[in-house]
C-alpha atoms as a PDB file:
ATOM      1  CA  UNK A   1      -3.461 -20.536  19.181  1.00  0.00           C
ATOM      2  CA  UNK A   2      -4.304 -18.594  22.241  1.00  0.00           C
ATOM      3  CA  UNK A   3      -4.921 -14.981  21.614  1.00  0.00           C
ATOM      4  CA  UNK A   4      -2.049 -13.340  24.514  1.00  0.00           C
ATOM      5  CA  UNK A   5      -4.007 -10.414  26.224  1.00  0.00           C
ATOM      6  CA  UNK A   6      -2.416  -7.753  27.812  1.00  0.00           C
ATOM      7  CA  UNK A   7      -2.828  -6.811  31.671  1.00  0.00           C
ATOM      8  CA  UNK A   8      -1.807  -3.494  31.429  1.00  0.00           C
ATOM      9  CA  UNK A   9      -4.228  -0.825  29.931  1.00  0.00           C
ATOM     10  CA  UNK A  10      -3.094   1.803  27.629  1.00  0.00           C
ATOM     11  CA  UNK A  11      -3.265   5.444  26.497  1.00  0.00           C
ATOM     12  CA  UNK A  12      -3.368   6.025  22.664  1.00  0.00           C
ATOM     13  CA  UNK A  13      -0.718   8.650  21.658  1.00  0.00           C
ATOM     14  CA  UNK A  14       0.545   9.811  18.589  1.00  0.00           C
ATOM     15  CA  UNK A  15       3.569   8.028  16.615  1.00  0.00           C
ATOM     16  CA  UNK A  16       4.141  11.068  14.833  1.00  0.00           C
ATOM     17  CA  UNK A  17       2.850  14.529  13.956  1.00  0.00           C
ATOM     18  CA  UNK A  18      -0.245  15.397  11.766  1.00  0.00           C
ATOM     19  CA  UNK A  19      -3.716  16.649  11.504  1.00  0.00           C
ATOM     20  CA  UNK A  20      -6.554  14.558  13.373  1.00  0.00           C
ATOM     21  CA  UNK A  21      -8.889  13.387  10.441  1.00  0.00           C
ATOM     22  CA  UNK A  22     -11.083  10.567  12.401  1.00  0.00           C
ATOM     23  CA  UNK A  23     -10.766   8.348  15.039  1.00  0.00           C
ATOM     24  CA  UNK A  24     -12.184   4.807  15.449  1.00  0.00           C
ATOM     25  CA  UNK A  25     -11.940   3.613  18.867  1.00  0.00           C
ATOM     26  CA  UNK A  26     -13.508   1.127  21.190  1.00  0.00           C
ATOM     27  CA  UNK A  27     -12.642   2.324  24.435  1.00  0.00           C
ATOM     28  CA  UNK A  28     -11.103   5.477  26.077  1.00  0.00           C
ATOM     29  CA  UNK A  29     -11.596   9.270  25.943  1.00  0.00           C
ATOM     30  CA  UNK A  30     -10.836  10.993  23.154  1.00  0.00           C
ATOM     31  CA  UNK A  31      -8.383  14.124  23.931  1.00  0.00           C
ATOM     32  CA  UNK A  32      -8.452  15.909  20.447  1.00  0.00           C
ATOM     33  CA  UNK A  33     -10.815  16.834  17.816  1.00  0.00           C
ATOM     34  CA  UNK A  34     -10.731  16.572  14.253  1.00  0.00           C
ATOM     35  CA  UNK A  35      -8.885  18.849  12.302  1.00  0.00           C
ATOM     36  CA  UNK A  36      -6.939  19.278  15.052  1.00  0.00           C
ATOM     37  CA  UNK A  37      -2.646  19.323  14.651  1.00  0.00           C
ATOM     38  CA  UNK A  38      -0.837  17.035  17.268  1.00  0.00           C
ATOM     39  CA  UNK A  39       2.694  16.191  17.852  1.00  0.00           C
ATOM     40  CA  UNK A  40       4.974  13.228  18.465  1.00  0.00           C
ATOM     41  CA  UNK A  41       4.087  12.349  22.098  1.00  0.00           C
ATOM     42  CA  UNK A  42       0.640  13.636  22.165  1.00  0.00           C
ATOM     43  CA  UNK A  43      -2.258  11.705  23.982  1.00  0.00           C
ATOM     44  CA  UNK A  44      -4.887  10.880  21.440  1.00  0.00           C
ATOM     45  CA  UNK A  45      -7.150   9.491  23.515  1.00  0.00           C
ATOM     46  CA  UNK A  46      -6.974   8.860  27.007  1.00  0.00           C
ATOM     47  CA  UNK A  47      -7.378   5.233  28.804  1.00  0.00           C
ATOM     48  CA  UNK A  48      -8.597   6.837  32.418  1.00  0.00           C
ATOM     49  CA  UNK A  49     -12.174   8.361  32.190  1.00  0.00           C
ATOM     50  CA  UNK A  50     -13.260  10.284  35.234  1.00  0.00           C
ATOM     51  CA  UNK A  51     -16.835   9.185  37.181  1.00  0.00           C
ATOM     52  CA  UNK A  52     -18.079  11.538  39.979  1.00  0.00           C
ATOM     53  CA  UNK A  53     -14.638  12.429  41.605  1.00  0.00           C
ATOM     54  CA  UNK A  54     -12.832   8.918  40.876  1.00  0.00           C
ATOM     55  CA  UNK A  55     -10.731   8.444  38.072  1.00  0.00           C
ATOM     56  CA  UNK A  56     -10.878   4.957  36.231  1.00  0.00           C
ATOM     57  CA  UNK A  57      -8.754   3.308  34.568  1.00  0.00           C
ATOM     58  CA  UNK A  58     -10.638   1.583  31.304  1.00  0.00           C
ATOM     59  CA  UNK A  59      -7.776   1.575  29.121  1.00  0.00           C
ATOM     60  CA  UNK A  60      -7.751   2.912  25.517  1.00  0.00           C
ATOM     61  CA  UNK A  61      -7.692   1.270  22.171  1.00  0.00           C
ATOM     62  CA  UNK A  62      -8.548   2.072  18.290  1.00  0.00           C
ATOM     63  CA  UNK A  63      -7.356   3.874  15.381  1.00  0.00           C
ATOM     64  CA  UNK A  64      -7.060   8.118  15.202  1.00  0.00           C
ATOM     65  CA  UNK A  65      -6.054   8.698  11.683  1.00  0.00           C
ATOM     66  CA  UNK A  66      -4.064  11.754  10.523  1.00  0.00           C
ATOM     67  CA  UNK A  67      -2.925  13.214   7.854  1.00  0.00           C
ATOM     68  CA  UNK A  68       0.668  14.011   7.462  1.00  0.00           C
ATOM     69  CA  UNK A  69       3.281  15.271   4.741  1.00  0.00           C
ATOM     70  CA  UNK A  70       6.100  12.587   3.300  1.00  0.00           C
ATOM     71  CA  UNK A  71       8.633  14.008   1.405  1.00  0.00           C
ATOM     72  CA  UNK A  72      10.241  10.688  -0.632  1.00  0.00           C
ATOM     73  CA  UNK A  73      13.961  10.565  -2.822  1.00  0.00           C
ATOM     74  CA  UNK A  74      13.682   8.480  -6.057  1.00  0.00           C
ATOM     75  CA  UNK A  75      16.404   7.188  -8.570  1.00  0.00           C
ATOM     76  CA  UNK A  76      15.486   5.068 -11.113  1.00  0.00           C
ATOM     77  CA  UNK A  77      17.727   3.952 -14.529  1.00  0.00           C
ATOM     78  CA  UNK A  78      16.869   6.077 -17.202  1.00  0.00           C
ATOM     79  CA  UNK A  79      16.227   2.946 -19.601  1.00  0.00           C
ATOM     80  CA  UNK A  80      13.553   0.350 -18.193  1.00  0.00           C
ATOM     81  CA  UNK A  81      12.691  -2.726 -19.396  1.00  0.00           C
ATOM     82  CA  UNK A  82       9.658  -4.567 -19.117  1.00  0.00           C
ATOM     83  CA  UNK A  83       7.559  -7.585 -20.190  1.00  0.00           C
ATOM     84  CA  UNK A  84       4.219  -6.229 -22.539  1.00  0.00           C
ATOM     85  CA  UNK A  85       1.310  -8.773 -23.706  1.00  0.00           C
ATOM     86  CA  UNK A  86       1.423  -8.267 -27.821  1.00  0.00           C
ATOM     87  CA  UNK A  87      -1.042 -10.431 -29.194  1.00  0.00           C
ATOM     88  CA  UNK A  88      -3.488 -13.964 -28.919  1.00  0.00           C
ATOM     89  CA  UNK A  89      -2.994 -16.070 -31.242  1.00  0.00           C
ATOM     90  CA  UNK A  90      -5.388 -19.134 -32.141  1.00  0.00           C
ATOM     91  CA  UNK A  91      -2.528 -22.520 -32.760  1.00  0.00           C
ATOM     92  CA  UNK A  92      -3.100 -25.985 -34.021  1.00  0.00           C
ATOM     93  CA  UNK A  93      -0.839 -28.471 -32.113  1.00  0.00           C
ATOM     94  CA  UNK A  94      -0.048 -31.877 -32.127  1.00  0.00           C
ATOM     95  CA  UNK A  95      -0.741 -33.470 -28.595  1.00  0.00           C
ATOM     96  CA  UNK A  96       2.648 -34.503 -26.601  1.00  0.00           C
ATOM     97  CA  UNK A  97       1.787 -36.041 -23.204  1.00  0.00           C
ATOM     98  CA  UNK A  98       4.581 -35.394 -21.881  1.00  0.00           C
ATOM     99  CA  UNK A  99       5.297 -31.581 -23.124  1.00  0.00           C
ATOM    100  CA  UNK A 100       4.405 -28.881 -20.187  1.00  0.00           C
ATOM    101  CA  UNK A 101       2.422 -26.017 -21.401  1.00  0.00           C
ATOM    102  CA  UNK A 102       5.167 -23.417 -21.411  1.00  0.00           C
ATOM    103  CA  UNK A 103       2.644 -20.361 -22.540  1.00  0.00           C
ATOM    104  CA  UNK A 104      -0.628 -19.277 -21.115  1.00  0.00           C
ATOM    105  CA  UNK A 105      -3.629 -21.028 -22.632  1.00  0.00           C
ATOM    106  CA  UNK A 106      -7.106 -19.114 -22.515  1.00  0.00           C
ATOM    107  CA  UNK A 107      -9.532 -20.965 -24.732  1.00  0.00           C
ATOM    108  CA  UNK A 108      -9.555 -24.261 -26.331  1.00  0.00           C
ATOM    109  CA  UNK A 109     -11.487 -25.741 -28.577  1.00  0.00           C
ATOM    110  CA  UNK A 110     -13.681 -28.865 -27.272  1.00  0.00           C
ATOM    111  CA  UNK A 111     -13.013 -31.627 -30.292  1.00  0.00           C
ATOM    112  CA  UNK A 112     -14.079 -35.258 -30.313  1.00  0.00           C
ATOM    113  CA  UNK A 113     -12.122 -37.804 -28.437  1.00  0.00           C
ATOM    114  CA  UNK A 114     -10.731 -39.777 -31.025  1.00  0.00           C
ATOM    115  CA  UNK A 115      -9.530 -36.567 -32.640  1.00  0.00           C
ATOM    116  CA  UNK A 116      -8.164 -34.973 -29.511  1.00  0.00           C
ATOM    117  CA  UNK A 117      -5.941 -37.587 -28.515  1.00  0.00           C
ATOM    118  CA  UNK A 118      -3.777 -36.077 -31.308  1.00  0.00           C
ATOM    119  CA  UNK A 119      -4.684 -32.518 -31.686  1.00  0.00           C
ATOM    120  CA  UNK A 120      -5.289 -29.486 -29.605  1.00  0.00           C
ATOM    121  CA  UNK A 121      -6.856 -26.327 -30.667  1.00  0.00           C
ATOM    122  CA  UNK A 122      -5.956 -23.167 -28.558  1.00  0.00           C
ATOM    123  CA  UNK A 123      -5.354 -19.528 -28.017  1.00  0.00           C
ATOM    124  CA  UNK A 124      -2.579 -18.277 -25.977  1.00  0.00           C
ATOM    125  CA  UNK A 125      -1.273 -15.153 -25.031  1.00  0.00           C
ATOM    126  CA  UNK A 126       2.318 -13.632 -26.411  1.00  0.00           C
ATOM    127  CA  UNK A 127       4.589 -11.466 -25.037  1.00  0.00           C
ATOM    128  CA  UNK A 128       7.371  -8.908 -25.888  1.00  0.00           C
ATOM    129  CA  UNK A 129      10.071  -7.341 -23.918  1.00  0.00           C
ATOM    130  CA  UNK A 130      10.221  -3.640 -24.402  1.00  0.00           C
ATOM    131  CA  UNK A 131      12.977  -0.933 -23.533  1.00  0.00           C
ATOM    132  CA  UNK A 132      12.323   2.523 -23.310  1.00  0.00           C
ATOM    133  CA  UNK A 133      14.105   5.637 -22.604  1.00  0.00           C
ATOM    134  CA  UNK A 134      11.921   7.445 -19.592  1.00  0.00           C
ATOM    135  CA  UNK A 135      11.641  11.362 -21.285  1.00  0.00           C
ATOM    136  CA  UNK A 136      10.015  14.173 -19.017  1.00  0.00           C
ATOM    137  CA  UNK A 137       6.241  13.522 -20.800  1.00  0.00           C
ATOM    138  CA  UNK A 138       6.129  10.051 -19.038  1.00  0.00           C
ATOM    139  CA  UNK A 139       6.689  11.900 -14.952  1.00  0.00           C
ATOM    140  CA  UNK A 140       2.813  11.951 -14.253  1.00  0.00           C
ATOM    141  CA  UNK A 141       1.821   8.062 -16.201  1.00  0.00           C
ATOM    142  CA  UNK A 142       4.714   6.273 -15.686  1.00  0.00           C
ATOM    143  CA  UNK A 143       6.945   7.287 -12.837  1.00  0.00           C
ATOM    144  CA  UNK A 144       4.301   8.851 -10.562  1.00  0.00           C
ATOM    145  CA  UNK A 145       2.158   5.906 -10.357  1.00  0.00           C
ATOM    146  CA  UNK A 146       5.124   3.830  -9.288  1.00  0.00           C
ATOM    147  CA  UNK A 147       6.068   5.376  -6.666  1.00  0.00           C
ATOM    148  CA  UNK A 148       2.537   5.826  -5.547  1.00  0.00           C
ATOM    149  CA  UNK A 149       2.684   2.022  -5.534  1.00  0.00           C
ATOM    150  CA  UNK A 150       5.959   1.514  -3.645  1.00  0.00           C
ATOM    151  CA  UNK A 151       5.426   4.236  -0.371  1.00  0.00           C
ATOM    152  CA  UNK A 152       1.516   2.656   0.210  1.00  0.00           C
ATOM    153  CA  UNK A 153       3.449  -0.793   0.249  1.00  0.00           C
ATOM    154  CA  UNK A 154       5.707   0.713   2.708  1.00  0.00           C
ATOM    155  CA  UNK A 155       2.951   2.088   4.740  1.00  0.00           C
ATOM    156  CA  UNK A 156       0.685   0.318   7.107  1.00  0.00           C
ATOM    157  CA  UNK A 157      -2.347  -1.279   6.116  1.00  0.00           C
ATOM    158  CA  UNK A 158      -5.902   0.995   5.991  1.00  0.00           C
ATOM    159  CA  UNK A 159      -2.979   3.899   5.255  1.00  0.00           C
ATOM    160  CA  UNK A 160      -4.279   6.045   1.745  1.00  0.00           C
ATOM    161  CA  UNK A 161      -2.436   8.488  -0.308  1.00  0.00           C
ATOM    162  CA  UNK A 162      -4.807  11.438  -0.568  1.00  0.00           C
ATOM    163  CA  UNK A 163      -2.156  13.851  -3.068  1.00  0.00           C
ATOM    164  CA  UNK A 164       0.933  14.138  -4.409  1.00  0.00           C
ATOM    165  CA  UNK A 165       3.384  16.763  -5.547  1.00  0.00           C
ATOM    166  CA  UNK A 166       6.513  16.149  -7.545  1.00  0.00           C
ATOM    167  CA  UNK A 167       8.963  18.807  -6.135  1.00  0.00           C
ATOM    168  CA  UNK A 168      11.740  18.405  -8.404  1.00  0.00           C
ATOM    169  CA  UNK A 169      13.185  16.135 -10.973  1.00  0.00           C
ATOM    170  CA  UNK A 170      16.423  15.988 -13.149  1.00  0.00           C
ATOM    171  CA  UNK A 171      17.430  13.923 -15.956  1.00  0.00           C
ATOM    172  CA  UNK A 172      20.799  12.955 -17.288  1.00  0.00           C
ATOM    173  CA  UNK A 173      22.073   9.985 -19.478  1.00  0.00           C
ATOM    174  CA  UNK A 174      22.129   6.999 -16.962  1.00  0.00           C
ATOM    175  CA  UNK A 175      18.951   8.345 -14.659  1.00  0.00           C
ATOM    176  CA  UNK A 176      15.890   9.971 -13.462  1.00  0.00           C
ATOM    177  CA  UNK A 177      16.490  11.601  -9.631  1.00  0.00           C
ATOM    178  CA  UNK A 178      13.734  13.936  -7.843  1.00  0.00           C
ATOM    179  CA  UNK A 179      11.703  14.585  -4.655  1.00  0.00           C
ATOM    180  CA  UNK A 180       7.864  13.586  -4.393  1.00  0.00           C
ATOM    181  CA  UNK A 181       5.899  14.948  -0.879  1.00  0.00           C
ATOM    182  CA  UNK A 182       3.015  12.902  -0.166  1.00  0.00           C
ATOM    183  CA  UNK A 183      -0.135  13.527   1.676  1.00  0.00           C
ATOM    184  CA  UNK A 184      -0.510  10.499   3.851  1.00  0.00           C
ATOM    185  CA  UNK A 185      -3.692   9.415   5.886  1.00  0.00           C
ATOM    186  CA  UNK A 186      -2.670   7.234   8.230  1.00  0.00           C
ATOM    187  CA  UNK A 187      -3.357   5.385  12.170  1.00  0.00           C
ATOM    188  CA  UNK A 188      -0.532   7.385  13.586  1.00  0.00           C
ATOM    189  CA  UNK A 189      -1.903   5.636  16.941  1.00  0.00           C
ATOM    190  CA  UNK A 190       0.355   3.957  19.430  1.00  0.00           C
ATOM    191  CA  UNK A 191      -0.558   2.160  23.175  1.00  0.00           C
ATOM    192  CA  UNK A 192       0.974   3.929  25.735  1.00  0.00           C
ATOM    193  CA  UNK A 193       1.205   2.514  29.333  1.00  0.00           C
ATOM    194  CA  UNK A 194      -0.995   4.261  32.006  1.00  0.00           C
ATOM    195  CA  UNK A 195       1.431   5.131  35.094  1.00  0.00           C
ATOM    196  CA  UNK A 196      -0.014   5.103  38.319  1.00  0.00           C
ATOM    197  CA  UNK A 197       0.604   9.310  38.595  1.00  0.00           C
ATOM    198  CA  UNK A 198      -2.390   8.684  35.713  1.00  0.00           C
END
């Protein structure tokens, strides 16, 4: 495959507001400073760099990271379900060519070859399906790590959670509803064409 390179060179301006953390960038000017708050728009770091009294165009490219507040809805059923390893077990079983393993085998025991045409030895993992009611104790280890989980999936790669704060949360029969605001680090980032006013 041939890698498509573009032409035109680029600004870097921000996809949305937050505070400059860092920046990691190849080529280009930078236009803030770290700790820095920038908005929607803003050039980040500029592709035209100035020698003597002609400015060049270079072109700009990287990461600036930021950090930035995300305020997230949840509802989620009141009663989960999910699937929980119990116990290993050692079993004794007769040997059935053509039965598939159906559970998960971790160890077996290495017997002779006349004996092991007929008999396996092996441990394998169970498991049980459990349902729970959700109560107001299980907000910081069961529900918070979740959604943790499902906003960094959401979020570009390299992107970290640095905090969160639940804001509210209310129960009733059938669910769990509330508000979580995240602190999000993030390559907020974009190219930005250089016009010829540049």
């Amino acid at each position: 495959n041939k890698k498509v390179v573009s032409e035109t060179k680029n600004h870097l301006v921000a996809a949305k507001s937050g505070v400059i953390t860092h920046f990691n960038i190849s080529s280009g000017e930078r236009r803030v400073s770290p700790n820095t708050s920038v908005y929607e728009g803003d050039t980040l770091v500029s592709g035209v760099i100035m020698v003597g009294e002609r400015f060049i165009p270079i072109g700009a490219s990287g990461e600036v990271y930021a950090d930035y507040w995300l305020e997230t809805e949840f509802t989620i059923p009141r009663k989960v379900q999910y699937i929980s390893p119990s116990s290993k077990e050692w079993e004794i079983d007769f040997q059935n060519k053509h039965k598939k393993e159906q559970e998960q085998s971790f160890q077996k025991v290495d017997l002779p070859n006349w004996l092991s045409n007929y008999v396996e030895i092996k441990k394998t993992q169970k498991y049980t399906t459990v349902t729970e009611k959700i109560s107001e104790k299980q907000i910081e280890s069961f529900i918070m790590p979740l959604l943790h989980e499902k906003v960094l999936m959401s979020l570009p790669p390299k992107t970290i959670i640095k905090k969160e704060n639940l804001l509210h949360v209310t129960f009733d029969d059938d669910t769990v509803k509330g508000k979580v605001l995240f602190l999000v680090n993030e390559n907020i980032a974009k190219s930005y064409p250089i016009s010829q006013g540049d």
